[in-house]
Structures are given as structure tokens and as C-alpha cells.
C-alpha atoms as a PDB file:
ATOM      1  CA  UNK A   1     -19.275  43.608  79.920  1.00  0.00           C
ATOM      2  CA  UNK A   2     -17.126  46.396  78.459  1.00  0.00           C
ATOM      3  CA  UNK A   3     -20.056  48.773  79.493  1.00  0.00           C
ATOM      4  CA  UNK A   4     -19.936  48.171  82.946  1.00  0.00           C
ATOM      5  CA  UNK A   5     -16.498  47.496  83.089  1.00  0.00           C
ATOM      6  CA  UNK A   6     -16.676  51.808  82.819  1.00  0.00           C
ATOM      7  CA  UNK A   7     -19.519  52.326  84.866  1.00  0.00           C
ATOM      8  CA  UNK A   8     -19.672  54.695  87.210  1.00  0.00           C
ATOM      9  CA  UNK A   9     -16.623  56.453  85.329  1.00  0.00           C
ATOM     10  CA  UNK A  10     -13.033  56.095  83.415  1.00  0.00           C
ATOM     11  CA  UNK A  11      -9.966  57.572  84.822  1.00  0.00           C
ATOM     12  CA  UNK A  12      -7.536  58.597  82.111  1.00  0.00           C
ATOM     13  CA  UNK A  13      -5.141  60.646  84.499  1.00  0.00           C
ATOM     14  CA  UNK A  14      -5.862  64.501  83.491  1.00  0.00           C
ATOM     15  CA  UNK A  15      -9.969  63.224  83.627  1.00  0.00           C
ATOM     16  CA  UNK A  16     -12.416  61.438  85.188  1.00  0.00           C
ATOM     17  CA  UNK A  17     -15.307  60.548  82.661  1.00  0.00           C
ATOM     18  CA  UNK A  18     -18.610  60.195  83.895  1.00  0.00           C
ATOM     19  CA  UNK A  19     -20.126  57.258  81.211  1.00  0.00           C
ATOM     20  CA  UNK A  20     -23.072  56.465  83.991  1.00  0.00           C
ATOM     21  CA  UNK A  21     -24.406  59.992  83.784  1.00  0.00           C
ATOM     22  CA  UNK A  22     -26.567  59.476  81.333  1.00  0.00           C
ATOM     23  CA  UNK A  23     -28.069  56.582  83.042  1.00  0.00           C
ATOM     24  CA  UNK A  24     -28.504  58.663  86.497  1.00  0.00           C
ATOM     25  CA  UNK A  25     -29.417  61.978  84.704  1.00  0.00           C
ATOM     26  CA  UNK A  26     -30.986  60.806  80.897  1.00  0.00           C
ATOM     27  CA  UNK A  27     -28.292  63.196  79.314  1.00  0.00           C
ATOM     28  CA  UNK A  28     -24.119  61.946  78.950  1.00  0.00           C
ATOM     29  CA  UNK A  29     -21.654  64.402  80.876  1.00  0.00           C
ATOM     30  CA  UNK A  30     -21.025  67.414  78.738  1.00  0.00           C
ATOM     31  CA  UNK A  31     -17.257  68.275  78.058  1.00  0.00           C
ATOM     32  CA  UNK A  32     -16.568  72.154  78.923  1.00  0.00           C
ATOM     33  CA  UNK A  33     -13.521  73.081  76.828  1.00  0.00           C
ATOM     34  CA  UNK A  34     -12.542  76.279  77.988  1.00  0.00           C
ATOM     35  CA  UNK A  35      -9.265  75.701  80.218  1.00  0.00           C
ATOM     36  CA  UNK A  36      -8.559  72.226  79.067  1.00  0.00           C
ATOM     37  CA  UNK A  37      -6.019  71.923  75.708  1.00  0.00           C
ATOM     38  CA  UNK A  38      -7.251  70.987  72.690  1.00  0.00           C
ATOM     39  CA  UNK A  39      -5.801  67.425  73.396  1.00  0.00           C
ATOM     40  CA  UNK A  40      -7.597  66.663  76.115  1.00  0.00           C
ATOM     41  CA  UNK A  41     -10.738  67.774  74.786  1.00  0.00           C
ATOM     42  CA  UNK A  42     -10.054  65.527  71.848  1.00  0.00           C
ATOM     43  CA  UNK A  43      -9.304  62.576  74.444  1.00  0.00           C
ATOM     44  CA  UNK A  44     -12.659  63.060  76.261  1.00  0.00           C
ATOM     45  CA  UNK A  45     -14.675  63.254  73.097  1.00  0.00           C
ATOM     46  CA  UNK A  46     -13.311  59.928  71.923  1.00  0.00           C
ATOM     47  CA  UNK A  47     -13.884  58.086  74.994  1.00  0.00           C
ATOM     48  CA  UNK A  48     -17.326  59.726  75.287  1.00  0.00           C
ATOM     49  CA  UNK A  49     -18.329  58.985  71.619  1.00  0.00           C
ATOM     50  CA  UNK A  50     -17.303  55.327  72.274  1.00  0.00           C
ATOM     51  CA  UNK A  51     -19.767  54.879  75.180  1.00  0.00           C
ATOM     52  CA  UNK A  52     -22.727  57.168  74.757  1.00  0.00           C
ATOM     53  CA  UNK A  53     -24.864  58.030  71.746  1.00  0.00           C
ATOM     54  CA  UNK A  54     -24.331  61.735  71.540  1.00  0.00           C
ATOM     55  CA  UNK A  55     -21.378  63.705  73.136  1.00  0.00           C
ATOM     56  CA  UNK A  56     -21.893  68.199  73.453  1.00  0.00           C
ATOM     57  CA  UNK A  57     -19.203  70.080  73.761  1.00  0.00           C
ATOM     58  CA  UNK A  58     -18.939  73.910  75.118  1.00  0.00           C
ATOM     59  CA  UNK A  59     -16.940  76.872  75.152  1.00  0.00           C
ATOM     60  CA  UNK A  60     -14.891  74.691  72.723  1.00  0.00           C
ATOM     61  CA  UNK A  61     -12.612  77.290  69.561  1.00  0.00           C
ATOM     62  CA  UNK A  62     -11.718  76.083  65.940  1.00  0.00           C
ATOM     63  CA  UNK A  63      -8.319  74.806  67.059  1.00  0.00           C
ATOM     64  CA  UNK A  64      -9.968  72.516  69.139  1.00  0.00           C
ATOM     65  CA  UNK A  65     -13.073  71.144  66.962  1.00  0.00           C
ATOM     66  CA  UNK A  66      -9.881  70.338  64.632  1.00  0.00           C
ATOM     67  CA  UNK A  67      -8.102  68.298  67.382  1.00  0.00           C
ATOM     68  CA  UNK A  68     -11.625  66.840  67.912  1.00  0.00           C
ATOM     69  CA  UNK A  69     -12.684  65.868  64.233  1.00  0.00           C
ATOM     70  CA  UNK A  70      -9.168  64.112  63.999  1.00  0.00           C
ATOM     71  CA  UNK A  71     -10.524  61.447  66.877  1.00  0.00           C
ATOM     72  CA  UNK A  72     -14.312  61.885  65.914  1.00  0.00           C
ATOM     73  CA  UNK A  73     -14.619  62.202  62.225  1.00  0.00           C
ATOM     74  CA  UNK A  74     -18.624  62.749  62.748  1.00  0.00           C
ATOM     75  CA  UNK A  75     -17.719  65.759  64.891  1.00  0.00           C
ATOM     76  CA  UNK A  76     -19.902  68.907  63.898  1.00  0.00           C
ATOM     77  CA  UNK A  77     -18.918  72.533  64.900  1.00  0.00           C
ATOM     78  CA  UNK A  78     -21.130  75.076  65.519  1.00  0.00           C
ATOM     79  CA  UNK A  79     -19.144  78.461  65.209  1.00  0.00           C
ATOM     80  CA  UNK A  80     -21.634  80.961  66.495  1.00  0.00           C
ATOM     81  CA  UNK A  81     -22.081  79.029  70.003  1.00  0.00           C
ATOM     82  CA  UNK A  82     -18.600  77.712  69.844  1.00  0.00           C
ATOM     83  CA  UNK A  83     -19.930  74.325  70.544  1.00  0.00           C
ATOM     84  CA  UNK A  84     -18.758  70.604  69.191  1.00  0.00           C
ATOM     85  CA  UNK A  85     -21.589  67.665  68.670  1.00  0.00           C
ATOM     86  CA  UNK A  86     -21.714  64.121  68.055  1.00  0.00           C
ATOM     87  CA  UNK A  87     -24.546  61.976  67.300  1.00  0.00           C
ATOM     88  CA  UNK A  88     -24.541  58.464  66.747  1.00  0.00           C
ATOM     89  CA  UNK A  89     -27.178  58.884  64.296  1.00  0.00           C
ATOM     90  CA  UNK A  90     -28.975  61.667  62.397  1.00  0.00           C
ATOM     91  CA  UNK A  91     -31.501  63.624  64.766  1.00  0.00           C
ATOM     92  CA  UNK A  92     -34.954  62.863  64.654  1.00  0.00           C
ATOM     93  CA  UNK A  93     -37.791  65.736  64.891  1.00  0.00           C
ATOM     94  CA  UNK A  94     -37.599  66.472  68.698  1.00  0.00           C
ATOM     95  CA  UNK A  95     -40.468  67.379  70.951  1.00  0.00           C
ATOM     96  CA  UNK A  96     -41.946  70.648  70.347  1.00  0.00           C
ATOM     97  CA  UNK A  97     -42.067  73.980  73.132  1.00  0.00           C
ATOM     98  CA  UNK A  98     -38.601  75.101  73.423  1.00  0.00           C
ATOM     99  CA  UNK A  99     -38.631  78.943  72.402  1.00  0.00           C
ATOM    100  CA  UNK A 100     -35.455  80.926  72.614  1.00  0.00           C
ATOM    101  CA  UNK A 101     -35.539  85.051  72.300  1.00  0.00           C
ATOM    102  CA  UNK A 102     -32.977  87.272  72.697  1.00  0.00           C
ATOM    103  CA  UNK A 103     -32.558  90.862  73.129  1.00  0.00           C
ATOM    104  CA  UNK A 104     -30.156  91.509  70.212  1.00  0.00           C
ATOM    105  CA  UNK A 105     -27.809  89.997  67.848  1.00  0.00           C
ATOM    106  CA  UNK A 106     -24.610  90.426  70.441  1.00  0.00           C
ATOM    107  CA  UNK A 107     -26.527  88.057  72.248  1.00  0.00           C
ATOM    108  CA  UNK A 108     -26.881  85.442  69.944  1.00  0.00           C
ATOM    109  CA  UNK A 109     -24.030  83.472  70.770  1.00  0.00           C
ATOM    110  CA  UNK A 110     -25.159  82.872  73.513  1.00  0.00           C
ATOM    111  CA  UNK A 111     -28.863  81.863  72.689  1.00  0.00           C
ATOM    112  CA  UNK A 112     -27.354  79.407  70.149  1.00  0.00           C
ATOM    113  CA  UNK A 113     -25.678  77.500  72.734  1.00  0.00           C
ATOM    114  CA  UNK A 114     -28.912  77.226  74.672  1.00  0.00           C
ATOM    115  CA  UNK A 115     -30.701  76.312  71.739  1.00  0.00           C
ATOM    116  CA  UNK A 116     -28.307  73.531  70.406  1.00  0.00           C
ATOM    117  CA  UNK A 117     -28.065  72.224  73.842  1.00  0.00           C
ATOM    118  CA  UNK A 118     -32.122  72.052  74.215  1.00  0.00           C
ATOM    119  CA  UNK A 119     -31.555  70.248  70.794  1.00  0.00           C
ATOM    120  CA  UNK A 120     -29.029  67.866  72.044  1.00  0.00           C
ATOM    121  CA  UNK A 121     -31.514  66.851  74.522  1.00  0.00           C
ATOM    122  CA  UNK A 122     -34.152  66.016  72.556  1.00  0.00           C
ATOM    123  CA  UNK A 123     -36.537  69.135  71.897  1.00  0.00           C
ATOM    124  CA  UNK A 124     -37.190  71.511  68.814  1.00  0.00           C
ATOM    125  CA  UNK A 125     -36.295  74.621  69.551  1.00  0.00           C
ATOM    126  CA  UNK A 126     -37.864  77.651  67.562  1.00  0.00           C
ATOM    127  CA  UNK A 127     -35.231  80.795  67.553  1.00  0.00           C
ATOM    128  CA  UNK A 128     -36.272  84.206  67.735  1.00  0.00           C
ATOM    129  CA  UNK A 129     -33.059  86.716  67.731  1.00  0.00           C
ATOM    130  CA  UNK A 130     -33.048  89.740  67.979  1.00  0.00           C
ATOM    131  CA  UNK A 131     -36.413  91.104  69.217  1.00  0.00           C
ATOM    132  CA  UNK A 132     -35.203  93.345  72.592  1.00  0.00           C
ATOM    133  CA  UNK A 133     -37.453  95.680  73.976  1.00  0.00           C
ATOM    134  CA  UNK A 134     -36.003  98.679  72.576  1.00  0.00           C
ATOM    135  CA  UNK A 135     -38.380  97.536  69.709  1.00  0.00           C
ATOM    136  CA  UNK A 136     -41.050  95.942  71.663  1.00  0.00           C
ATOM    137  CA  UNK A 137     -42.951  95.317  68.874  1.00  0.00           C
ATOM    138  CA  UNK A 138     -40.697  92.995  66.671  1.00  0.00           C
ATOM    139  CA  UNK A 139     -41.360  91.028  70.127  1.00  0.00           C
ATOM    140  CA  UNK A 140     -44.952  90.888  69.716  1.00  0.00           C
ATOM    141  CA  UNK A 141     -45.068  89.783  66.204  1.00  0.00           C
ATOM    142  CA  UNK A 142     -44.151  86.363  67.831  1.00  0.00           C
ATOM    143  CA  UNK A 143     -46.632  86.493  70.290  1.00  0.00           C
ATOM    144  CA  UNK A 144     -48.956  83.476  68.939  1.00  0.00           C
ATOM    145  CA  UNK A 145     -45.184  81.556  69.327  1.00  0.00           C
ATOM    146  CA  UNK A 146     -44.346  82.488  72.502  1.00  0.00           C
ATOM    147  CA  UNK A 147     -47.597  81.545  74.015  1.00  0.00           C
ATOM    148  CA  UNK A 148     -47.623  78.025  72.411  1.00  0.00           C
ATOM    149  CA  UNK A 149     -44.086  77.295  73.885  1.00  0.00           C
ATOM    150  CA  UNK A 150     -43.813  75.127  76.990  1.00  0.00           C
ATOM    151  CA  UNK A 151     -40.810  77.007  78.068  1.00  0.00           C
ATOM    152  CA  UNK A 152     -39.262  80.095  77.181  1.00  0.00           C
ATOM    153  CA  UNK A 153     -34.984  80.895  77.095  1.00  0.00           C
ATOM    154  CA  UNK A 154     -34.935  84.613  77.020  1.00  0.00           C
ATOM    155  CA  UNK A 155     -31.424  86.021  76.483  1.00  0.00           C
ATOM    156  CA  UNK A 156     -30.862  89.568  76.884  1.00  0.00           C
ATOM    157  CA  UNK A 157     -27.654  92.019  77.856  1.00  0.00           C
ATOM    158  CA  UNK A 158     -27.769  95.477  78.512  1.00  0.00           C
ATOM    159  CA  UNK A 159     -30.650  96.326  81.061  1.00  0.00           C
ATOM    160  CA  UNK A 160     -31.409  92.806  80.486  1.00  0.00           C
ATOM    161  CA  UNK A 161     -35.525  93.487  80.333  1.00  0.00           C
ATOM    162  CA  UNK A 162     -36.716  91.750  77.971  1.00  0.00           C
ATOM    163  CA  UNK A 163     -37.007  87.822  80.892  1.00  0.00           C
ATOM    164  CA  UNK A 164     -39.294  90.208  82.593  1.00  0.00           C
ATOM    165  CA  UNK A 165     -41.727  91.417  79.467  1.00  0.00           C
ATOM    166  CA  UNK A 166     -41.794  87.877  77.943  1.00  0.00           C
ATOM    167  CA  UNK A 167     -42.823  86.479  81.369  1.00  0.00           C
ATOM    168  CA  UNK A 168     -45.861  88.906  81.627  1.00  0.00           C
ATOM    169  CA  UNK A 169     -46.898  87.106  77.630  1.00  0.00           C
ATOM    170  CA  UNK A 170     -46.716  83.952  78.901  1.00  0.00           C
ATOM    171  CA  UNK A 171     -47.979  81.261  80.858  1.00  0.00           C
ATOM    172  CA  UNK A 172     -45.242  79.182  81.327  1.00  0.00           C
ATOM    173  CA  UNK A 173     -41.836  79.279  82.919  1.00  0.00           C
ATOM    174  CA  UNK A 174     -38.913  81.561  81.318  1.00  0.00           C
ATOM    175  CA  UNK A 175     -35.887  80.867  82.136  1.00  0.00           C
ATOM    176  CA  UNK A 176     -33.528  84.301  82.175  1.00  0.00           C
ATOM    177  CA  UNK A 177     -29.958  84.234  80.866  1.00  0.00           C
ATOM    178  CA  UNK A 178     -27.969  87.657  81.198  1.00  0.00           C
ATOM    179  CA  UNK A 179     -24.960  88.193  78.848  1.00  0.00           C
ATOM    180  CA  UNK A 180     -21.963  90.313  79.315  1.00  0.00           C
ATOM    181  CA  UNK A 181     -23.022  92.872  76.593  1.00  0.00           C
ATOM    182  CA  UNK A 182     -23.418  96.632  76.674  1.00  0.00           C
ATOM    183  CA  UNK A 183     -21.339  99.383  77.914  1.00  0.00           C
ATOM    184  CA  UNK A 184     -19.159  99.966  80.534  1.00  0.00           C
ATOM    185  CA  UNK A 185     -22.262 100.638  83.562  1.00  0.00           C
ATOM    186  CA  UNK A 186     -22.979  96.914  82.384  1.00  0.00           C
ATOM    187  CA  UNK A 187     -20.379  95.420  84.526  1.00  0.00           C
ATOM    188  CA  UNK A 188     -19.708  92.766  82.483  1.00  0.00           C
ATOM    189  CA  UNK A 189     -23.886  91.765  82.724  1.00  0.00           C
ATOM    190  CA  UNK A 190     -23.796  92.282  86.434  1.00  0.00           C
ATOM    191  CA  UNK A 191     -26.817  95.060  85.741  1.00  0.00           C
ATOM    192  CA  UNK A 192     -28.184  92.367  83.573  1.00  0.00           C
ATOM    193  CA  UNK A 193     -28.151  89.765  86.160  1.00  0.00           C
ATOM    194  CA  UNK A 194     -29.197  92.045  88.998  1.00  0.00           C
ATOM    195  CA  UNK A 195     -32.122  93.088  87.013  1.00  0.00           C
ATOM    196  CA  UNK A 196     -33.511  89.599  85.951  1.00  0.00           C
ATOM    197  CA  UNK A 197     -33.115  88.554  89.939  1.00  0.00           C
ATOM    198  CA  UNK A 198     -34.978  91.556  90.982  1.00  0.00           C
ATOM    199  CA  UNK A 199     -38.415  91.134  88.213  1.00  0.00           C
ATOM    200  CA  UNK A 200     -41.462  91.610  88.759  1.00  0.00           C
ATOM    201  CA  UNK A 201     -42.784  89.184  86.373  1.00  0.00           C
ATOM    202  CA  UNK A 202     -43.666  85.767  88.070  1.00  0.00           C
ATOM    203  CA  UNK A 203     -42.195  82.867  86.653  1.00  0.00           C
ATOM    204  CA  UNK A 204     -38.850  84.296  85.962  1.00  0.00           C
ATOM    205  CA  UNK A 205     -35.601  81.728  86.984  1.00  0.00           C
ATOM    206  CA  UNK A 206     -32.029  83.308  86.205  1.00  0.00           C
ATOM    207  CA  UNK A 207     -28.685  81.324  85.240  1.00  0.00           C
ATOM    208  CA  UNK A 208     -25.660  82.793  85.232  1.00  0.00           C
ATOM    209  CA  UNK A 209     -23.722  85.060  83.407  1.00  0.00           C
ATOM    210  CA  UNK A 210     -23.342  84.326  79.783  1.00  0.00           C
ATOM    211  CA  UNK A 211     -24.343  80.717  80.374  1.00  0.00           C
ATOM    212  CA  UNK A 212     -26.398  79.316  77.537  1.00  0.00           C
ATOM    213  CA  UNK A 213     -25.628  75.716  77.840  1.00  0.00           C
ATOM    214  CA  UNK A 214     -27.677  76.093  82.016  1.00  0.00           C
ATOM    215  CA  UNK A 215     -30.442  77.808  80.820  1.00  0.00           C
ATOM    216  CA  UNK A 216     -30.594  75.104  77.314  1.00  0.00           C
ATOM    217  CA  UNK A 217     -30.132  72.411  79.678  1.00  0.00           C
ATOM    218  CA  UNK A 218     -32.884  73.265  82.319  1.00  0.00           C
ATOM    219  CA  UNK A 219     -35.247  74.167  79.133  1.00  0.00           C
ATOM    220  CA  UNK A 220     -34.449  70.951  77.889  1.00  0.00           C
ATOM    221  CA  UNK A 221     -35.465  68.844  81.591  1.00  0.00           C
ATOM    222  CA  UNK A 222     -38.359  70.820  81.860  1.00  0.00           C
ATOM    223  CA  UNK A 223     -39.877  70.423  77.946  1.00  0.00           C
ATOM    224  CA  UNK A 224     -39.451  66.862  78.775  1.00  0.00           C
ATOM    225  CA  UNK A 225     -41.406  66.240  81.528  1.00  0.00           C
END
């Protein structure tokens, strides 16, 4: 009765929590820290954690995982893609053909939060950082990999090339996230983005700027199927 008492969501003033979203959707509503204080992130986390099994946070600093783990003791940080997790219980082996790539080691921040999201949704994800096309063939040394995957999160700043040579490797759908590296005629991964929109390659979808946690999620709906 306390369940549905919740359902379709909680309103604690500065929030609205979505508890029935992982019965409409199969995955809980995922807390996006950045703009919210540390407080409030705490607050959602705890009323989250109460309700669903495991709880993802994004965009979330060390000042607020602290705030967090004072609510949620089980809280776990993950530095590199600035993102908080919960689980109710220790993960099992999730379901293989997740396979993330990026372009360089700028962009791994941002391939780690696609890759602990696709996690957090149930699927094993095999990393492979580092591997841009300005050395095409550290790239192919993972070709057996990358043609076993299901799905394929390819990560890349700069020119943001490398969606559009993993997609011509593969068979299956790759899923292209731009980040906001490289130099000034970057704009901030506007040349990356443009570039990924505009491939060649067949089979090539594009997320937004810098946005691991779309491309994780969407690798994650898709492995599952």
C-alpha cells in the first residue's frame, strides 16, 4: 500500500519524483545533478533508493556524492564519469554486446558515463578507450570485438570520425556521441556533431553534445531487446 500510495510520483516541493517510471519504462528516473544543490540531490536519492532497486545519478561532483553517501550509505561514486549509483544488491553478470570506443583519452569521461549507465541497465559493457583514427590501427586490433557487439557507443571529439569508420566494421547499430574536445575550430564539438550527422556510414544515430548517459541509455534499450 505504501507503493502505490507514491505511484505515479512524490512531490517534495523543489521535486517531483517519478517512482512509476520504472514500471512504464523498465529503468527508475535518473537524477541529473548539475543545477540542483547538493541537498536536493541527496533528498532525491533517498526517496529514490527507498522505492526502486537501483538509483543513477549524473553530472553529479564530490561535494555532492558526500551529501549523497550521508542519506545512502551504499552510495558508490564514479569520479571519471562524475556519476553516483545505488544498487539494492550486488550486480549480477549482465547481458553481453554493449561495446564502447572512443577516440581518445579526453573523451573518456564521457564514454564512462555511457558505459556505467549501459551497466546500470543491465548489460556488460566491454571498454575500448582510446583507439581514434589518427591511429586507425589500435582500432582494428579490436575488430573480432567490435563485430561480436550488438551495439556499438562510439565517442569521439575533434573531427569526431571515428562513429563513421566503426559503422563501416560493423553490422549493427552505432550510436555516435560527440564531445566538446579539441581546439578552438571545434566549437565546443559543434564540428564533431555536424560531422557524425552528416556520415556516410549507414547505421550511424547521434546524441548530443557530450551526452554519455543518452547514448548509454539507448545502448542499453536496444542490447535488451
Amino acid at each position: 500500500m505504501e507503493a502505490l500510495r507514491l505511484l505515479p510520483y512524490e512531490d517534495i516541493e523543489f521535486a517531483k519524483i517519478d517512482h512509476h517510471r520504472g514500471l512504464r519504462q523498465g529503468f527508475p528516473e535518473v537524477v541529473f545533478a548539475q543545477g540542483k544543490t547538493p541537498e536536493q540531490v541527496a533528498t532525491i536519492v533517498e526517496r529514490l533508493a527507498a522505492c526502486c532497486d537501483r538509483v543513477l545519478v549524473t553530472r553529479a561532483d564530490g561535494v555532492c556524492f558526500r551529501a549523497v553517501s550521508e542519506r545512502v550509505p551504499t552510495a558508490v561514486y564514479h569520479e571519471l564519469a562524475k556519476a553516483i549509483v545505488v544498487r539494492e544488491a550486488e550486480p549480477v553478470s549482465g547481458r553481453p554486446g554493449v561495446v564502447v570506443v572512443s577516440g581518445g583519452t579526453a573523451d573518456c569521461p564521457v564514454a564512462e558515463e555511457a558505459a556505467i549507465t549501459a551497466e546500470m541497465m543491465g548489460s556488460s559493457v566491454q571498454r575500448m578507450f582510446d583507439v581514434g583514427v589518427a591511429g586507425i590501427h589500435r582500432l582494428l586490433d579490436h575488430l573480432p570485438q567490435l563485430q561480436e557487439a550488438r551495439v556499438v557507443v562510439a565517442v569521439a571529439g575533434m573531427e569526431g570520425a571515428l562513429p563513421s569508420v566503426v559503422s563501416g566494421l560493423v553490422s549493427v547499430p552505432v550510436i555516435a556521441v560527440p564531445t566538446s574536445v579539441g581546439y578552438g575550430a571545434s566549437f565546443g564539438g559543434l564540428a564533431a556533431l555536424l560531422a557524425m550527422l552528416n556520415s556516410c556510414a549507414s547505421g550511424v544515430s547521434v546524441v548530443n553534445i557530450d551526452n554519455g548517459f543518452g547514448a548509454g541509455y539507448l545502448a542499453g534499450l536496444i542490447n535488451r531487446l
